[in-house]
C-alpha atoms as a PDB file:
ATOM      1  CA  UNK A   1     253.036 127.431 253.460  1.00  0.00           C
ATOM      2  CA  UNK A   2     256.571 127.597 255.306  1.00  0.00           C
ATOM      3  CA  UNK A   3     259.079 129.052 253.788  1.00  0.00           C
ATOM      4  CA  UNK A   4     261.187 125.869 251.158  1.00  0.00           C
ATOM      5  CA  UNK A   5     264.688 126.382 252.571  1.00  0.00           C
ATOM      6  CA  UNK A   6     264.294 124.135 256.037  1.00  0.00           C
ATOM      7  CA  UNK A   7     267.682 123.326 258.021  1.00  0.00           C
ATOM      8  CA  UNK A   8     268.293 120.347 257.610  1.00  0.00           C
ATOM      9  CA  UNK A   9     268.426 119.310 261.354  1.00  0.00           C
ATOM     10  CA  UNK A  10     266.964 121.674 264.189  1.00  0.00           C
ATOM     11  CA  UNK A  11     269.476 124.866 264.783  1.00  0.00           C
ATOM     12  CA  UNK A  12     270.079 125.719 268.497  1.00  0.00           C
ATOM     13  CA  UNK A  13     270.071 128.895 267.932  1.00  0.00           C
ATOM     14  CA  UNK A  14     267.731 130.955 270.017  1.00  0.00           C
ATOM     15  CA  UNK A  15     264.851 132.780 267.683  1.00  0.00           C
ATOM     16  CA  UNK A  16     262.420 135.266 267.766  1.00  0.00           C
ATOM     17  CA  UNK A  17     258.770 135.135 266.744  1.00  0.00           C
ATOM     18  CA  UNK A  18     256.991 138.586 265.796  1.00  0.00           C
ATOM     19  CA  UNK A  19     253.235 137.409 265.272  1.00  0.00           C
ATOM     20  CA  UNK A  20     252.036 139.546 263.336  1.00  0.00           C
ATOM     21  CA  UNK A  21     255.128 140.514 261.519  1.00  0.00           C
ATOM     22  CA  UNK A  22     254.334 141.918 258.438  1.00  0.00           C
ATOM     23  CA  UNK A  23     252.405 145.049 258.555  1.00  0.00           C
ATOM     24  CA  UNK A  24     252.588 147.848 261.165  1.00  0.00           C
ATOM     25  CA  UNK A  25     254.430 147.703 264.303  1.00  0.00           C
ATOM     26  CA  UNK A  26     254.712 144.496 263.550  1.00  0.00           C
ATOM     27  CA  UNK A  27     256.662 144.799 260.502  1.00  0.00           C
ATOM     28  CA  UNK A  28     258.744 147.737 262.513  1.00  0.00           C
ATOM     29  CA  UNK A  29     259.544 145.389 264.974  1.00  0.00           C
ATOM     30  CA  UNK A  30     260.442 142.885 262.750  1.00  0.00           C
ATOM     31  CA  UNK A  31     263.067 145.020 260.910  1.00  0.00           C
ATOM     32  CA  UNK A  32     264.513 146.602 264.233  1.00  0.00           C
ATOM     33  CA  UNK A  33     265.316 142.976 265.348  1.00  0.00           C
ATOM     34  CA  UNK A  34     267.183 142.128 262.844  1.00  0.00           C
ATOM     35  CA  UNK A  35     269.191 144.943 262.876  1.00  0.00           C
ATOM     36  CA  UNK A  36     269.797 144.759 266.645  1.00  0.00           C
ATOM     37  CA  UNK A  37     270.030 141.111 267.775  1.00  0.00           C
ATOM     38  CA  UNK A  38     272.409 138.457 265.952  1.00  0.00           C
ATOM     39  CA  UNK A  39     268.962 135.950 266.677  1.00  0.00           C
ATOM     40  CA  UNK A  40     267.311 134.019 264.248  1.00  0.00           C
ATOM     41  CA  UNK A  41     263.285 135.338 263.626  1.00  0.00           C
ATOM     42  CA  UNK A  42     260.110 133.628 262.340  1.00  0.00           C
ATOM     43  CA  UNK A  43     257.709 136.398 261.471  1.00  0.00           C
ATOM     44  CA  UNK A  44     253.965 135.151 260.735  1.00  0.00           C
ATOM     45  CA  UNK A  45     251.868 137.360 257.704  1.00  0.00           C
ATOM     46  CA  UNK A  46     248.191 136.459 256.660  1.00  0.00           C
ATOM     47  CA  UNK A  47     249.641 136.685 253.016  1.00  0.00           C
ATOM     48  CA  UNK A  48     250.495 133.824 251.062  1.00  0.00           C
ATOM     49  CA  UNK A  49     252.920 135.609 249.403  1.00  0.00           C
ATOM     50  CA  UNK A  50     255.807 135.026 252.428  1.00  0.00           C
ATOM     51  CA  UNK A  51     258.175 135.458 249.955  1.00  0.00           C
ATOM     52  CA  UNK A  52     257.041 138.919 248.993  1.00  0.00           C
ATOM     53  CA  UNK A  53     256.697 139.822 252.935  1.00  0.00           C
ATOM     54  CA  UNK A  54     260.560 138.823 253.764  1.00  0.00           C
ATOM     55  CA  UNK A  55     261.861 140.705 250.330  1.00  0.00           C
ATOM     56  CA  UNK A  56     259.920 143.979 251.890  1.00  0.00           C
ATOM     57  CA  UNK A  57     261.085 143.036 255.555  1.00  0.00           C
ATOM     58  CA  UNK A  58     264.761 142.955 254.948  1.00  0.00           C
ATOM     59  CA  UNK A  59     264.276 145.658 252.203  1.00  0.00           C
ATOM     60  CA  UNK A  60     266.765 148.455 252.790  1.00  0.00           C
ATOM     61  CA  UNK A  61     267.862 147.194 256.133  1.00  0.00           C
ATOM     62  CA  UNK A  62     271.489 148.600 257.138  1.00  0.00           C
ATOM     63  CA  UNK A  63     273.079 146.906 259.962  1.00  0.00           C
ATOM     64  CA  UNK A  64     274.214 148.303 263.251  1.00  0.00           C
ATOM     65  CA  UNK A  65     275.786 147.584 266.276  1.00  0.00           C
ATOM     66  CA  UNK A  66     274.072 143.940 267.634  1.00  0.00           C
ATOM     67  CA  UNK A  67     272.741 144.060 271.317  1.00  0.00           C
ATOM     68  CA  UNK A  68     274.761 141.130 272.698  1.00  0.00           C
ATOM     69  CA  UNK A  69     277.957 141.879 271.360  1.00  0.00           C
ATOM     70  CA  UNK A  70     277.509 140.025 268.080  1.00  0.00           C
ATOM     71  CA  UNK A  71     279.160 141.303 265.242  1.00  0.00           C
ATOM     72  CA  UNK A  72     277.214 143.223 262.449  1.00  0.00           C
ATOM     73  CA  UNK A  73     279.526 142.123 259.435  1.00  0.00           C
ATOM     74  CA  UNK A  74     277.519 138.985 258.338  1.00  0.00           C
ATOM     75  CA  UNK A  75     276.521 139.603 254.518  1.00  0.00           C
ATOM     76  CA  UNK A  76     272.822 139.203 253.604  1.00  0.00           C
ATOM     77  CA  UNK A  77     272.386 135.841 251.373  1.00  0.00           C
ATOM     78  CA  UNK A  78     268.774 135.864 250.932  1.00  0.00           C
ATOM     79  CA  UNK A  79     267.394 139.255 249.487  1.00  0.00           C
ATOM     80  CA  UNK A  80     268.393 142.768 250.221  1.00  0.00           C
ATOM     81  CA  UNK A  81     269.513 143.327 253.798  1.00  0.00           C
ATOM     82  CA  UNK A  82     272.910 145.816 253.661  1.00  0.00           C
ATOM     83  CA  UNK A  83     274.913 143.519 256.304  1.00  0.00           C
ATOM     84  CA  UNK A  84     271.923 141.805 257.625  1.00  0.00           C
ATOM     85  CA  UNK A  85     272.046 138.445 257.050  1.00  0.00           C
ATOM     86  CA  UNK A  86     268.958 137.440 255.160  1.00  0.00           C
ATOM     87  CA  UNK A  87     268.629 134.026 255.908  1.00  0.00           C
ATOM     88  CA  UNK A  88     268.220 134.563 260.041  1.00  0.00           C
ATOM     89  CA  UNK A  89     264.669 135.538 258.907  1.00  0.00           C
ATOM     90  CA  UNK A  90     261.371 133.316 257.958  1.00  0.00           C
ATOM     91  CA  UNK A  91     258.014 134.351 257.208  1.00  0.00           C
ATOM     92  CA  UNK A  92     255.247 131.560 257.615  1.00  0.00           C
ATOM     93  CA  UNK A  93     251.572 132.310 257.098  1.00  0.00           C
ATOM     94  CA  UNK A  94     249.201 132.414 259.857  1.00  0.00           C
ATOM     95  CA  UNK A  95     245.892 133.749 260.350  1.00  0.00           C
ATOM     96  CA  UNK A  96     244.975 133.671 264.083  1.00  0.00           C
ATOM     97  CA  UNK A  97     241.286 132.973 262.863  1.00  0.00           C
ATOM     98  CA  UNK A  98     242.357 130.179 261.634  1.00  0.00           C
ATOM     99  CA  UNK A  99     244.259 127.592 264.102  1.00  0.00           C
ATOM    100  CA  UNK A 100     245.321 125.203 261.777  1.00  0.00           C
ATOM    101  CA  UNK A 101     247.528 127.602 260.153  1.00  0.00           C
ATOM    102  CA  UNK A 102     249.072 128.180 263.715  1.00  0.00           C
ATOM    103  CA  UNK A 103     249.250 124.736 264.162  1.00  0.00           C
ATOM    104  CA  UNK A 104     251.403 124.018 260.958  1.00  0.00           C
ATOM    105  CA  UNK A 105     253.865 127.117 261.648  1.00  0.00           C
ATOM    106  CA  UNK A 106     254.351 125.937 265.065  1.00  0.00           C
ATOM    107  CA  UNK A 107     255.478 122.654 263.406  1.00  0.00           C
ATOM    108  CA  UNK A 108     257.741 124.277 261.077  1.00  0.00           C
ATOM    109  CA  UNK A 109     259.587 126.026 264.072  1.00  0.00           C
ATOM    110  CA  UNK A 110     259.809 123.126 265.900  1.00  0.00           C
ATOM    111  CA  UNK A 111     261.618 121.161 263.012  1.00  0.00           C
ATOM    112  CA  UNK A 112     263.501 124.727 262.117  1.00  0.00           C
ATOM    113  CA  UNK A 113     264.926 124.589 265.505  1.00  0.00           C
ATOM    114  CA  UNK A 114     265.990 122.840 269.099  1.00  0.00           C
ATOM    115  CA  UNK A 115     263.437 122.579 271.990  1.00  0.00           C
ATOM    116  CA  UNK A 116     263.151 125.789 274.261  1.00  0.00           C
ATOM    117  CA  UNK A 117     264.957 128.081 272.256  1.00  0.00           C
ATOM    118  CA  UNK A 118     262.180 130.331 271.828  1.00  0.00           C
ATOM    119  CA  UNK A 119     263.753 133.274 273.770  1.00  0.00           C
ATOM    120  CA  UNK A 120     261.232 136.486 272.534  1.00  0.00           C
ATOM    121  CA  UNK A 121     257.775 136.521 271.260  1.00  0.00           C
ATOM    122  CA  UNK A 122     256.065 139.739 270.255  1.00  0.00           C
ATOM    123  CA  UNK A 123     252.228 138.847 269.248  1.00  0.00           C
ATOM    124  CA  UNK A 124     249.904 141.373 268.424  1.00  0.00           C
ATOM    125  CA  UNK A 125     247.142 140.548 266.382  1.00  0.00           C
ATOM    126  CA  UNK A 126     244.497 142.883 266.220  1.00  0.00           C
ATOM    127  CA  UNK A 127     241.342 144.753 264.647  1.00  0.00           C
ATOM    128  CA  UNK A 128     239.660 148.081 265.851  1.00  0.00           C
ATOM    129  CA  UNK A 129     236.112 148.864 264.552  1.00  0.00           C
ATOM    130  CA  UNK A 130     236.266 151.996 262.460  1.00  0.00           C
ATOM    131  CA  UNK A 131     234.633 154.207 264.038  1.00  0.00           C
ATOM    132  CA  UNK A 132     234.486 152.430 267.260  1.00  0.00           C
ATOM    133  CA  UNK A 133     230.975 152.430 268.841  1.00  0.00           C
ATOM    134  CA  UNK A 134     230.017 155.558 271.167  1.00  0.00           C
ATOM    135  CA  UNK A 135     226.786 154.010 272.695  1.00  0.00           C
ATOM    136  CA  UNK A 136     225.346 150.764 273.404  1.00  0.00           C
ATOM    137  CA  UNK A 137     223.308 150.742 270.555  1.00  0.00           C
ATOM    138  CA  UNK A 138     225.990 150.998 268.292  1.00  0.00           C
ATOM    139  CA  UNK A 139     227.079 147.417 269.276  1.00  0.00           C
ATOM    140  CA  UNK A 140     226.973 144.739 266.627  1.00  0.00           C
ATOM    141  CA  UNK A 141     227.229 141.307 267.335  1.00  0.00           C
ATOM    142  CA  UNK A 142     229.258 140.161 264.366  1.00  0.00           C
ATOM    143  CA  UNK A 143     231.638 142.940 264.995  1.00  0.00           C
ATOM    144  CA  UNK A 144     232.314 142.181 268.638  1.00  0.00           C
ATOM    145  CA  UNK A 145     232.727 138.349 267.485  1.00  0.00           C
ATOM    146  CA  UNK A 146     235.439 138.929 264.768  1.00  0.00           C
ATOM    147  CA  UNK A 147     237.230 141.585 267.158  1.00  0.00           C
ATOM    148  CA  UNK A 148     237.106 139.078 269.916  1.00  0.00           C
ATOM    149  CA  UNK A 149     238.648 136.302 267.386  1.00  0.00           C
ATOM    150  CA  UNK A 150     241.593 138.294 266.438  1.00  0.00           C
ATOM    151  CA  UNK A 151     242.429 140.249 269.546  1.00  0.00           C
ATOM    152  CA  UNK A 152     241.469 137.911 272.110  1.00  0.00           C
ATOM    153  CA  UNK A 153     241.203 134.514 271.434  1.00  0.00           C
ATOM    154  CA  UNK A 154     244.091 134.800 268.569  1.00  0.00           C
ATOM    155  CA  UNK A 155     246.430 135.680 271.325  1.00  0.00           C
ATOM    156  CA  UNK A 156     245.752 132.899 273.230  1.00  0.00           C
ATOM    157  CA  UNK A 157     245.922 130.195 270.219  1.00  0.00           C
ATOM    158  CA  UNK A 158     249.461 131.926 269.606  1.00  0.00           C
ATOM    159  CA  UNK A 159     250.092 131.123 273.252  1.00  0.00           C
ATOM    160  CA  UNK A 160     248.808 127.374 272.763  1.00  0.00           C
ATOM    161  CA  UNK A 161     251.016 126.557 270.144  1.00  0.00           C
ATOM    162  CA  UNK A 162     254.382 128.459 270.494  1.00  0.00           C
ATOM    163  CA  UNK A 163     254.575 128.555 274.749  1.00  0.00           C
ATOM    164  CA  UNK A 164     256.015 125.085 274.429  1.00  0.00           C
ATOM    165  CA  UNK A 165     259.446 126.445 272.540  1.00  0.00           C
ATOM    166  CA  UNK A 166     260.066 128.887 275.723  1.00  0.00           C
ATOM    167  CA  UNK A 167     262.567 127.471 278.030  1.00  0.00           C
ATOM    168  CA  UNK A 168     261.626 125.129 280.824  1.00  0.00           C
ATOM    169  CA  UNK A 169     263.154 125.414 284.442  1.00  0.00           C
ATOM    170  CA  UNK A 170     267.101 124.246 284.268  1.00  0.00           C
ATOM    171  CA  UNK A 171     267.413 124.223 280.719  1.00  0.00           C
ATOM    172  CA  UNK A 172     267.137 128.090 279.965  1.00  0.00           C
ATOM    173  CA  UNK A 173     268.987 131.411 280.131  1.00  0.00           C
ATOM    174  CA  UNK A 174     267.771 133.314 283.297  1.00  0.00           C
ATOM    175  CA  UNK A 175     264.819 132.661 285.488  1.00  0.00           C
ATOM    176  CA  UNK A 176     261.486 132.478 287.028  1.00  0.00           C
ATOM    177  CA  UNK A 177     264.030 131.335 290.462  1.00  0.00           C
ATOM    178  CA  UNK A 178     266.089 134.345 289.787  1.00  0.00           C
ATOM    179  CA  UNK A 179     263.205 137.229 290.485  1.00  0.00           C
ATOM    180  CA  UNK A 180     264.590 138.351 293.228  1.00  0.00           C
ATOM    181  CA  UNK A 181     264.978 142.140 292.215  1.00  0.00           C
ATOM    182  CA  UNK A 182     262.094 144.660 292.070  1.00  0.00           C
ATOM    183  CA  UNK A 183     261.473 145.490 289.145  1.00  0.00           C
ATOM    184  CA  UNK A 184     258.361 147.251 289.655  1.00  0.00           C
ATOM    185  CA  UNK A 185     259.427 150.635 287.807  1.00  0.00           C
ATOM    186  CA  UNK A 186     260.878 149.293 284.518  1.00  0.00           C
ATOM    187  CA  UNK A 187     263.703 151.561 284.236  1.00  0.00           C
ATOM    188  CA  UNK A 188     264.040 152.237 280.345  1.00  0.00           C
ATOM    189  CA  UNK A 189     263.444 155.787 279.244  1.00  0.00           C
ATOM    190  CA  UNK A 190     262.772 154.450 275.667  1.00  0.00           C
ATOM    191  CA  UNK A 191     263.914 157.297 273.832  1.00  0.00           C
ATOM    192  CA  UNK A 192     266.338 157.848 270.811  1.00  0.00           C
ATOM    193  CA  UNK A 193     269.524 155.982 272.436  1.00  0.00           C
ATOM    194  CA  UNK A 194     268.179 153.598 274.970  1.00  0.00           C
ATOM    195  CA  UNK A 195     268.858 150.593 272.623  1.00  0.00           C
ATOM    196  CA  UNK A 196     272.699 151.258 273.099  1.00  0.00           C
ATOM    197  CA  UNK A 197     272.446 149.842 276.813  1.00  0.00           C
ATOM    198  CA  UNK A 198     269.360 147.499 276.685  1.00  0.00           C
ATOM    199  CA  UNK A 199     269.843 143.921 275.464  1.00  0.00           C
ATOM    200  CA  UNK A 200     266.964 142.627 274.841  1.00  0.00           C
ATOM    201  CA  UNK A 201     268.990 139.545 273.173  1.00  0.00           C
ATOM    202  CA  UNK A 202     269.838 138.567 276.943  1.00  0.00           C
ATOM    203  CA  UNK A 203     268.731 137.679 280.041  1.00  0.00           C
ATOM    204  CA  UNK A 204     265.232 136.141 280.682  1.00  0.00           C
ATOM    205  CA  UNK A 205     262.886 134.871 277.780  1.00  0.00           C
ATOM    206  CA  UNK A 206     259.503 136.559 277.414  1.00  0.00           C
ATOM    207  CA  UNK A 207     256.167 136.289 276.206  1.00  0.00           C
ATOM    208  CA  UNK A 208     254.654 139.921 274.965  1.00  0.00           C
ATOM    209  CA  UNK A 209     251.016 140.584 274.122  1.00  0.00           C
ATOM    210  CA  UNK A 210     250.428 143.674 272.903  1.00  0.00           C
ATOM    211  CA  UNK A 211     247.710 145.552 274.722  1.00  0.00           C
ATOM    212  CA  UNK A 212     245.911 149.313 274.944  1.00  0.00           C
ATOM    213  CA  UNK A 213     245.136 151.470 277.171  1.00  0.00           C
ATOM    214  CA  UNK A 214     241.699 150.780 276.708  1.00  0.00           C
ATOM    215  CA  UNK A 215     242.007 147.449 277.951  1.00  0.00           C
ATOM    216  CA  UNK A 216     242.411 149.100 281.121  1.00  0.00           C
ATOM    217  CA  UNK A 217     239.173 148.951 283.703  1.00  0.00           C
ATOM    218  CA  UNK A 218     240.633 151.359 286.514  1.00  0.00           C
ATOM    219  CA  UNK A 219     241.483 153.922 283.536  1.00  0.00           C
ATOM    220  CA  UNK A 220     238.198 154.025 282.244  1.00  0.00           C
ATOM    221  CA  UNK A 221     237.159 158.095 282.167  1.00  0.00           C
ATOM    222  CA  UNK A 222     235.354 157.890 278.628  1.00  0.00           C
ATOM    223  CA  UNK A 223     233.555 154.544 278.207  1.00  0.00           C
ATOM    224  CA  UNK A 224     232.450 153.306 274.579  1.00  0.00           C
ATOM    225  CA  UNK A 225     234.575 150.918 272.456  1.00  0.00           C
ATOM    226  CA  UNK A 226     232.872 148.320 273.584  1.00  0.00           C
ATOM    227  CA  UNK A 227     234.393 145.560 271.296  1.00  0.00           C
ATOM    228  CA  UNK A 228     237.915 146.896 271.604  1.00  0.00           C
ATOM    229  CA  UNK A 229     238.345 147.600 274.923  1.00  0.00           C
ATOM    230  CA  UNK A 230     236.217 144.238 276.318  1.00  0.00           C
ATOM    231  CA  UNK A 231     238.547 142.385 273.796  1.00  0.00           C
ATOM    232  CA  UNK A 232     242.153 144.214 275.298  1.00  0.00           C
ATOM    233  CA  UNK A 233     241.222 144.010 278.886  1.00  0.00           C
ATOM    234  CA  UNK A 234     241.158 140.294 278.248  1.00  0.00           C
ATOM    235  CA  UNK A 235     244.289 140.387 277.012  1.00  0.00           C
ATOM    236  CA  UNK A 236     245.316 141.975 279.753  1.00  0.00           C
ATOM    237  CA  UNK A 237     243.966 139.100 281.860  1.00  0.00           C
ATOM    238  CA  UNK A 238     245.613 136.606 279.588  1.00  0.00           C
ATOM    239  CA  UNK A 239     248.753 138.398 280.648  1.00  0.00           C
ATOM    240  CA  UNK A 240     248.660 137.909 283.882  1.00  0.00           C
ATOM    241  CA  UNK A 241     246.680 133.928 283.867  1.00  0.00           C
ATOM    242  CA  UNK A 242     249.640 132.516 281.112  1.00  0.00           C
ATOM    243  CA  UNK A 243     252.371 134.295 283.249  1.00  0.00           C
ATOM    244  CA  UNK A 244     251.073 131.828 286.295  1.00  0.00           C
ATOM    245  CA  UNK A 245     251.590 129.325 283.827  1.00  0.00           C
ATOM    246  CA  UNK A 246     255.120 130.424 282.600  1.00  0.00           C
ATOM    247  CA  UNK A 247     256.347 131.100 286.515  1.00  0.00           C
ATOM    248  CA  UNK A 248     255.563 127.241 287.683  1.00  0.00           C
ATOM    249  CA  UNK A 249     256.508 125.428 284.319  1.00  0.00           C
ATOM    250  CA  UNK A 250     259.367 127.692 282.535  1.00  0.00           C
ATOM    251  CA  UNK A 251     262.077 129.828 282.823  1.00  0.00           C
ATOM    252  CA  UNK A 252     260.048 132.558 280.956  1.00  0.00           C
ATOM    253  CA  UNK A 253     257.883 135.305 281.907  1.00  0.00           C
ATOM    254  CA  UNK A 254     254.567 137.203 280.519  1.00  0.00           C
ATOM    255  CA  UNK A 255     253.913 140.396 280.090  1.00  0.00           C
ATOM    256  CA  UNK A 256     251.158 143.267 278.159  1.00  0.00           C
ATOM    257  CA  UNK A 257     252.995 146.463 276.549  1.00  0.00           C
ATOM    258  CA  UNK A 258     250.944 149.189 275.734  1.00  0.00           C
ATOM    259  CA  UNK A 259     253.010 150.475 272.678  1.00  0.00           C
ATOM    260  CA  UNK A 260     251.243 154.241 272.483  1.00  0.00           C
ATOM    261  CA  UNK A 261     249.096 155.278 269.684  1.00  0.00           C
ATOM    262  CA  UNK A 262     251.385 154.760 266.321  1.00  0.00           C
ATOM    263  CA  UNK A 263     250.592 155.676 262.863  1.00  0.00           C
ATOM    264  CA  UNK A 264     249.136 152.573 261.354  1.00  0.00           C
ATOM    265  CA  UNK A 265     246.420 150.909 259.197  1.00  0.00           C
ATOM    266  CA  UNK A 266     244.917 150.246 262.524  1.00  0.00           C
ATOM    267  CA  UNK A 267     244.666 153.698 263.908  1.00  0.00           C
ATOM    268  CA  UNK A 268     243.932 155.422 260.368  1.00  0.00           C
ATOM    269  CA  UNK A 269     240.562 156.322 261.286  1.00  0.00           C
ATOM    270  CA  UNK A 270     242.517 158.543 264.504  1.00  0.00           C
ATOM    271  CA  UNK A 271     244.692 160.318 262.642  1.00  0.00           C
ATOM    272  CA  UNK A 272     243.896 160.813 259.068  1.00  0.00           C
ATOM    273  CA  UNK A 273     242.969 164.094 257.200  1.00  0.00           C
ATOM    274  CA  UNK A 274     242.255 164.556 253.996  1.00  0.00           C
ATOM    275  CA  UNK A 275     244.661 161.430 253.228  1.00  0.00           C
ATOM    276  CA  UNK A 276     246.939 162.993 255.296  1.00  0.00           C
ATOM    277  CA  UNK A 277     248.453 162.999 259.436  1.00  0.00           C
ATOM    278  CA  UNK A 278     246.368 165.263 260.970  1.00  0.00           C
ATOM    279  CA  UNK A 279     249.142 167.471 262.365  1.00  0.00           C
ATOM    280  CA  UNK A 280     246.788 168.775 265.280  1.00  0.00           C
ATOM    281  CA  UNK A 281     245.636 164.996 266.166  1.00  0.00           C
ATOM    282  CA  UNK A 282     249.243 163.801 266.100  1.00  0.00           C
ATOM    283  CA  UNK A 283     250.232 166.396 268.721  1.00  0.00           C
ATOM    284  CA  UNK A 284     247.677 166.049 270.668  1.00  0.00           C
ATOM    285  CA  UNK A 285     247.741 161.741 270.657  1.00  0.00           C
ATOM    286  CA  UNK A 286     251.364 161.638 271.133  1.00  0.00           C
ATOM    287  CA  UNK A 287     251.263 160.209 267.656  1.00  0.00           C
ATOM    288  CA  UNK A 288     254.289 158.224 266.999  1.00  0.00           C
ATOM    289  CA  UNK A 289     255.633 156.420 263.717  1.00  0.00           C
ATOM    290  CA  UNK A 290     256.483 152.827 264.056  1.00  0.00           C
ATOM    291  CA  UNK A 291     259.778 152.495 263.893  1.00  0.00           C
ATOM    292  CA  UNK A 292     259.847 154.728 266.910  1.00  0.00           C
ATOM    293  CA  UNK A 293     257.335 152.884 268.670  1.00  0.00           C
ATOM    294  CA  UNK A 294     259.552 149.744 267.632  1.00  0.00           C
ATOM    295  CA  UNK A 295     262.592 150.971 269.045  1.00  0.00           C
ATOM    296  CA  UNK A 296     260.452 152.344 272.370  1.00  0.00           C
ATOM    297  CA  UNK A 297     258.595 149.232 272.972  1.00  0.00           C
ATOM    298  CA  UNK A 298     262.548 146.902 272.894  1.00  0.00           C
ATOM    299  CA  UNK A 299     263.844 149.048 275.556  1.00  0.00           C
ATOM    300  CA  UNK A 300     261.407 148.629 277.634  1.00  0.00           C
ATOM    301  CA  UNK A 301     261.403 144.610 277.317  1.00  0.00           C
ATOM    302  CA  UNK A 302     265.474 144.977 277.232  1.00  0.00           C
ATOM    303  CA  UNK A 303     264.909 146.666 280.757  1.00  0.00           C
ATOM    304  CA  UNK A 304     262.898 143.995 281.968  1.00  0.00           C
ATOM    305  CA  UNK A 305     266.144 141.975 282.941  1.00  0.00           C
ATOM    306  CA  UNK A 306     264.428 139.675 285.812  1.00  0.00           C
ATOM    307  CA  UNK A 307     260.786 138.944 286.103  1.00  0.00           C
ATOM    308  CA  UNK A 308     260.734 139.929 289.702  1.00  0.00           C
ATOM    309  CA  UNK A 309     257.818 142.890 290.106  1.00  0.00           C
ATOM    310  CA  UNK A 310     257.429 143.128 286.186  1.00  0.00           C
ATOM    311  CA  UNK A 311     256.083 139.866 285.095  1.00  0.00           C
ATOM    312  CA  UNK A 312     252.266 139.261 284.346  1.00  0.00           C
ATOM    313  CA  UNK A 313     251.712 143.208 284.153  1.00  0.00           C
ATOM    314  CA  UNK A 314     250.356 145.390 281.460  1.00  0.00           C
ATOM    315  CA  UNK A 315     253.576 148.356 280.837  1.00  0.00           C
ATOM    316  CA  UNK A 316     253.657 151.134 278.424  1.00  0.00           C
ATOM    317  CA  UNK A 317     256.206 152.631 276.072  1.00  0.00           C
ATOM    318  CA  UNK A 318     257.743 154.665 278.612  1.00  0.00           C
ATOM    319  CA  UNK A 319     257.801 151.981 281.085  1.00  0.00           C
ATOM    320  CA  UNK A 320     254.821 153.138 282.956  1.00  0.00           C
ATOM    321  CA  UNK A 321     252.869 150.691 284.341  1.00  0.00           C
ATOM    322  CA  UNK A 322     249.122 149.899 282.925  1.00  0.00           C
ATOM    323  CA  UNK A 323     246.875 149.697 285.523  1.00  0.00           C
ATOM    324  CA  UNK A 324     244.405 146.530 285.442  1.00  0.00           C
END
């Protein structure tokens, strides 16, 4: 159920929506938003418990220096935060299996706040078979269904329900009208200080799925992971089909991020030894934690300034392009 403590009449207040928010990147995400944007967030969990989710989301949280300019002296009122105000944050359930629950936190958010103030939405839902199938005969069809619910067609019920909170043409910050630079090489070396320069609080809204490698056809070299990669090179479709959308209707844009291989629930299978990182495995994957990835994947959106060359394409955390 949403969260009890509705505003009384919509806030204009641009907002965020991390989808999922509370687990993994996710839940890194989450966190580094709020300590580097002044903008209100709705993060979705599959828990009932939302409660529970925000108290571990804003758990610990120090405040620094807002992208935007905004000022990080606000006091938390709603549970742990260390100068981050508590109550800029909402966690509704959703499971992307199940659109109904979309349906009713799309409704909260649009009584929460004004039309088109959706200005950033990270969604990422998504399974990997553990271990992913090496040869055809390894393919099950109940496990390609269930990967395809959550990774594909989860995405685009997210898209369904929320796209209509993005800014239409006139009525927004920035524009489809403005891409007029090239922004074909995203320049954002996301390293340790790139989220001193980037704002991703600014400039033009955007729609992020969350994609892999994998998903990538011309990449291809080793085959298997069927359901995975089948399910991520539609998203990587989706990408580019919504962002046609977004261009003729909105002042938004779409894009895929590839966010590296991070040490998750997801990827435990990869990395784990003995209960433990495999130290030779993290070397060699480029293994990164997720508040890293987190910080990583925001510069590369902040860079993103104007759709121009960047819009409806797949980039990774370095701000590499993903080939199709």
């Amino acid at each position: 159920m949403p969260p009890p403590h509705r505003a009384a009449a919509p806030s204009a207040q641009r907002w965020i929506l991390t989808s999922p928010g509370s687990r993994g990147l996710g839940f890194a995400l989450t966190r580094h938003l709020l300590q580097t944007t002044d903008l209100a967030i709705v993060a979705t969990a599959r828990s009932p418990d939302t409660e529970r989710v925000k108290r571990a989301l804003l758990d610990g949280i120090e405040a620094r220096p807002l992208w935007g300019g905004g000022s990080s002296s606000s006091s938390s009122r709603s549970g742990g935060g260390g100068g981050v105000d508590g109550e800029r944050l909402a966690v509704v359930r959703v499971d992307v299996t199940d659109e109904s629950s979309i349906a009713s936190a799309a409704a909260y958010c649009g009584a929460r706040f004004a039309p088109h103030a959706l200005h950033l939405a990270l969604t990422g839902p998504g399974i990997l078979p553990a271990p992913p199938e090496k040869r055809p005969s390894q393919i099950s069809a109940a496990t390609a269904t269930a990967v395809f619910a959550v990774n594909t067609i989860g995405p685009m019920l997210l898209f369904k329900h929320f796209a209509p909170f993005l800014p239409v043409r006139g009525r927004g910050r920035g524009g489809a009208a403005d891409a007029d630079a090239d922004a074909s090489n995203v320049d954002a070396d996301a390293n340790a200080d790139a989220d001193a320069d980037a704002d991703i609080a600014t400039g033009v809204a955007k729609w992020v799925m969350f994609s892999a490698r994998l998903g990538s056809i011309t990449d291809d070299r080793s085959g298997g992971w069927y359901a995975y990669r089948a399910s991520k090179a539609a998203v990587n479709a989706l990408v580019k089909a919504f962002d046609i959308w977004l261009a003729s209707t909105t002042e938004a844009m779409a894009v895929g991020v590839h966010p590296g291989t991070v040490r998750t629930e997801l990827t435990r299978f990869f990395w784990e030894k003995d209960g433990l990182v495999d130290e030779a495995k993290r070397k060699a994957l480029g293994l990164m934690e997720p508040h890293d990835a987190a910080r990583r994947v925001c510069a590369v959106l902040a860079a993103m300034r104007t759709p121009a060359e960047a819009r409806g394409r797949c980039w990774d955390w370095r701000g590499v392009e993903v080939p199709p």
